[in-house]
Protein backbone atom coordinates (compact mmCIF):
# COMPACT_ATOMS: atom_id res chain seq x y z
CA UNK A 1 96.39 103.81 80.80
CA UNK A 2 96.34 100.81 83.08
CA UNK A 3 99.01 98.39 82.34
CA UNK A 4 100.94 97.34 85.70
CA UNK A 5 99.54 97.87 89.19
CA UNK A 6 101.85 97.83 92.57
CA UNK A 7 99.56 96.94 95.86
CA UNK A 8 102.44 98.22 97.84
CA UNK A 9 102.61 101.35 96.26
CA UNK A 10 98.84 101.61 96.38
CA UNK A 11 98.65 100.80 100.24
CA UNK A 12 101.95 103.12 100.69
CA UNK A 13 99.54 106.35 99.41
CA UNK A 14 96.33 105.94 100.95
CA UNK A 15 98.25 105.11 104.32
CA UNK A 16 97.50 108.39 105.56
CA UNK A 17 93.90 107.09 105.67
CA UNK A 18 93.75 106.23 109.77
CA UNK A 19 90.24 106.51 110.01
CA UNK A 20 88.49 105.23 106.97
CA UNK A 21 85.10 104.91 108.36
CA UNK A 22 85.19 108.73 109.04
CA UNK A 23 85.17 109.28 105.28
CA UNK A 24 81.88 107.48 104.80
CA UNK A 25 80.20 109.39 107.69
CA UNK A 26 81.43 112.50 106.66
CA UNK A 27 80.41 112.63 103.63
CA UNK A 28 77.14 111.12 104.32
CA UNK A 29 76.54 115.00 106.19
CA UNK A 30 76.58 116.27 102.39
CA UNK A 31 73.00 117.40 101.21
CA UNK A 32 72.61 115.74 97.88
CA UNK A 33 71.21 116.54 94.85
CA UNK A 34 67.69 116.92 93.77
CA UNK A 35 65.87 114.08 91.55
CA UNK A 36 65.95 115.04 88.14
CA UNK A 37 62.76 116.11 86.37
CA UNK A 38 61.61 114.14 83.16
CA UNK A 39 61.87 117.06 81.64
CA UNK A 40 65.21 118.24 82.34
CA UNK A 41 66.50 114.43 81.35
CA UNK A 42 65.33 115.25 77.89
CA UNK A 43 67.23 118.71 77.66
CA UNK A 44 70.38 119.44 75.51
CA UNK A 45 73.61 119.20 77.71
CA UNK A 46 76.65 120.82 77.18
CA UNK A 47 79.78 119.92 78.20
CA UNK A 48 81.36 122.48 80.81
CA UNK A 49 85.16 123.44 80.21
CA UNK A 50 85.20 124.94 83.55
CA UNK A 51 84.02 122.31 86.34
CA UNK A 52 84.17 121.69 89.90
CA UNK A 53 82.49 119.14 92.38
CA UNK A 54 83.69 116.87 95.41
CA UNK A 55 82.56 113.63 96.84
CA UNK A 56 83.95 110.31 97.66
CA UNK A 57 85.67 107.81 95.60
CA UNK A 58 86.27 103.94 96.57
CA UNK A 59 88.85 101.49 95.38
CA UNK A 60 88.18 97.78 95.67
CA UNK A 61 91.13 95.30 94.87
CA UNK A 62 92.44 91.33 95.67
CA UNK A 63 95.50 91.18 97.55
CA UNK A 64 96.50 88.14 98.59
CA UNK A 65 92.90 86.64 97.82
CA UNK A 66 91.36 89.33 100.56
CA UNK A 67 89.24 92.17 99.07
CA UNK A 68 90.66 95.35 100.63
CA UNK A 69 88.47 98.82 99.73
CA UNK A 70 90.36 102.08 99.96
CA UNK A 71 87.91 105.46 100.59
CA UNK A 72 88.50 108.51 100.75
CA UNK A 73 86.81 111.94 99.70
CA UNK A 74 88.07 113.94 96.48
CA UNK A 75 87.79 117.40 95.18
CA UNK A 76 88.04 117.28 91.57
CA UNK A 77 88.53 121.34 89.99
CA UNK A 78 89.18 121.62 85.97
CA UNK A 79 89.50 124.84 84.36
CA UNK A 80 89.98 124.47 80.35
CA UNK A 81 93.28 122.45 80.10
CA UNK A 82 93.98 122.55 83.98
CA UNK A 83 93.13 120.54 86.40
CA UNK A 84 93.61 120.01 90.20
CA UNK A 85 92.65 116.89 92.20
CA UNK A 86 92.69 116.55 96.09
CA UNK A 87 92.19 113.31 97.75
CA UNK A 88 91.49 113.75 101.19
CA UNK A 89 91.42 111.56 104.57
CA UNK A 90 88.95 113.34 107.71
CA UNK A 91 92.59 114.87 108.90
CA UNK A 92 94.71 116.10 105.96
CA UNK A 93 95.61 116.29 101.84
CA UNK A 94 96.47 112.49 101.07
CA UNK A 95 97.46 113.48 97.38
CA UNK A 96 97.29 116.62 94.84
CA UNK A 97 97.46 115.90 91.66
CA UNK A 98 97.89 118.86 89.14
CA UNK A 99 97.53 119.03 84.97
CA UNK A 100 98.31 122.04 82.69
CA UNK A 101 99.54 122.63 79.39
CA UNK A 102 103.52 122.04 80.61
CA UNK A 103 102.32 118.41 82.25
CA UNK A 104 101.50 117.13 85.16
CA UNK A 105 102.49 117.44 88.93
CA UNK A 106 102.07 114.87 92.32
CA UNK A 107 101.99 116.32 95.94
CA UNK A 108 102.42 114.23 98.91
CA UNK A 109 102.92 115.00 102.39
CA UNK A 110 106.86 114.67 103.08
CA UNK A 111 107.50 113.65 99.74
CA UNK A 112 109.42 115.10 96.59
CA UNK A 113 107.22 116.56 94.08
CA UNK A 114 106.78 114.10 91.19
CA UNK A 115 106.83 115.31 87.54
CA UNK A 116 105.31 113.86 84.07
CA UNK A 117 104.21 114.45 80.65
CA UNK A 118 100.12 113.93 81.70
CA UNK A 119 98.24 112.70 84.74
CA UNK A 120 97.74 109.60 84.01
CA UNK A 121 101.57 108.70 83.43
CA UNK A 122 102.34 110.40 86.31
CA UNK A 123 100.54 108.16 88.65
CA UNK A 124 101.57 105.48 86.65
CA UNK A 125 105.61 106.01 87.03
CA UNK A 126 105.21 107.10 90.47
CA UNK A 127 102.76 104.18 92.02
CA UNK A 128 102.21 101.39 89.54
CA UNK A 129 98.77 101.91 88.31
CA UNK A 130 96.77 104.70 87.18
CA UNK A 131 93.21 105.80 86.72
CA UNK A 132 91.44 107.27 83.64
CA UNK A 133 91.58 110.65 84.12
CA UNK A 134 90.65 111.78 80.87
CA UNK A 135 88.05 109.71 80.80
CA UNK A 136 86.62 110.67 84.12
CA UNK A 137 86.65 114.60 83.08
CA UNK A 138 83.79 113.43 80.39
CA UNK A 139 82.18 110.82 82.78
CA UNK A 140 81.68 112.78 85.47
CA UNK A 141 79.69 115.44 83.88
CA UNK A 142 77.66 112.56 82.03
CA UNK A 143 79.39 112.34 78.91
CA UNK A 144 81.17 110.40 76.73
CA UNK A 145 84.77 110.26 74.93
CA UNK A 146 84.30 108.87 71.22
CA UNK A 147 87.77 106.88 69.69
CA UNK A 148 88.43 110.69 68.02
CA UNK A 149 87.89 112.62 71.29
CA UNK A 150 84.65 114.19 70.67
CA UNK A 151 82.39 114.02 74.05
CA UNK A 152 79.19 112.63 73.27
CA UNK A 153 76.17 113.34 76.02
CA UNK A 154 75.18 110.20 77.60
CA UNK A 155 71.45 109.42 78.43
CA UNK A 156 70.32 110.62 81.70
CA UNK A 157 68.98 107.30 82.87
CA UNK A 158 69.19 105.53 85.82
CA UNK A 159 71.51 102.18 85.44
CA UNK A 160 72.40 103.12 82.25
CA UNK A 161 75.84 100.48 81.45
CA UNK A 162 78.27 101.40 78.47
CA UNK A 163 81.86 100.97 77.92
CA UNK A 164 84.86 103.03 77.53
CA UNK A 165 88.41 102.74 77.39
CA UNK A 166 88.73 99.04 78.35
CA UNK A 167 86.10 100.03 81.50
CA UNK A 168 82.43 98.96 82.20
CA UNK A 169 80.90 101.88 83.06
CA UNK A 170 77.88 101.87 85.28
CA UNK A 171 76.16 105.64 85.84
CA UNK A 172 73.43 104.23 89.03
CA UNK A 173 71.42 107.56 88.61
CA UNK A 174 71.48 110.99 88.12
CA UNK A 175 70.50 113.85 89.98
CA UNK A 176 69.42 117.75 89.49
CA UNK A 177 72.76 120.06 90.67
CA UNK A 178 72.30 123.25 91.16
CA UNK A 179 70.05 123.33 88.22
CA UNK A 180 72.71 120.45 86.16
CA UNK A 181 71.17 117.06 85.05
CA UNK A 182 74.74 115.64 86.64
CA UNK A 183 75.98 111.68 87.88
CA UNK A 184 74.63 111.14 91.36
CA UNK A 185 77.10 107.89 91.83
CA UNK A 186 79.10 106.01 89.14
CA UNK A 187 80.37 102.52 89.12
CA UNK A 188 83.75 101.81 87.07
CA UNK A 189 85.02 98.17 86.72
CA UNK A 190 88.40 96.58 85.15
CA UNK A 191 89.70 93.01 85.28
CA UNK A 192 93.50 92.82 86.03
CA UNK A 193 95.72 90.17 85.86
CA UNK A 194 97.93 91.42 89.17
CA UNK A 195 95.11 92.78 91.35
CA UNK A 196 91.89 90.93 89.88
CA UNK A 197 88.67 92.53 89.44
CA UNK A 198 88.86 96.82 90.26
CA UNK A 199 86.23 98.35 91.36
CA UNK A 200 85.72 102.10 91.28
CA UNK A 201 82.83 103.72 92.72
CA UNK A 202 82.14 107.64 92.73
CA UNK A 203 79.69 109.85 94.65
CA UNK A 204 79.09 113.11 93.32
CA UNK A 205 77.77 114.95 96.10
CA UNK A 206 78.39 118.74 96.08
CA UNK A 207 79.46 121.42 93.34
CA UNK A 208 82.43 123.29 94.23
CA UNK A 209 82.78 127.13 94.19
């Protein structure tokens, strides 16, 4: 779901964000993934119900004919139908963002818990735009979501482009996780009438316990 997108809204969240620069150099301190053997790219996946990793996440958007890049680092944590997302600036919790069977949930500092049906209408009726969220649970363990719903394991090859759910998807390359052929660093694009071209680029860089 994508349909309207505030900028104020946007810039109102990711406020919090003093020191963006920070975000890049602290995550650069994460060790990353091995390469992954040609072996291992030709193995059967399956898709994990239970899943956890972190890393960064930029948002590029036009405002007022200026590009303006948001970063910040996320922990993304999905357990069967639950799931939990942090995004976090160097100094605190910008935004949790929480899924189960009874809907969804968004935390802000020194804000009213928000309340909706899913995740992705959530961020929608509370700041104007929203992000694929049910796409991203398949994409960032390498899959894909077919128009039925069925995941479908993607190739693991480096700049390997496909599209999904009105986005061009772009997975750069791929890397060996803790023994998991996984996404090192994918590239998500949209064209919007309000904001212009989004860009969305995610770093996988760690596996969460």
């Amino acid at each position: 779901m994508f349909i309207r997108i505030n900028h104020h809204k946007l810039t109102h969240l990711f406020r919090a964000t003093i020191v963006i620069i920070c975000v890049a150099v602290l995550s650069a301190c994460t060790t990353p993934g091995k390469p992954v053997s040609a072996i291992q790219a030709q193995q059967n996946r399956d898709y994990a119900s239970d899943f956890a990793v972190g890393g960064s996440v930029s948002i590029q958007y036009q405002e007022q004919e200026q590009t303006q890049t948001v970063l910040l680092d996320y922990e993304w944590q999905q357990h069967g139908d639950n799931l939990q997302i942090d995004l976090n600036s160097p100094l605190q919790t910008v935004a949790r963002i929480k899924q189960d069977q009874r809907g969804a949930s968004l935390e802000q500092a020194k804000q009213a818990t928000r309340y909706a049906t899913d995740t992705e209408q959530l961020l929608y009726d509370s700041l104007g735009w929203s992000l694929p969220v049910r796409g991203l649970s398949a994409w960032l363990q390498g899959f894909d979501l077919s128009p039925s719903g069925l995941r479908i394991a993607l190739p693991v090859k480096d700049n390997y482009h496909t599209e999904s759910q009105g986005w061009q998807l772009h997975f750069v390359n791929w890397q060996d996780l803790n023994q998991k052929a996984l996404p090192r660093r994918i590239e998500l694009e949209r064209t919007t009438a309000e904001l212009g071209l989004i860009k969305i680029r995610i770093a996988i860089k760690e596996e969460l316990k």
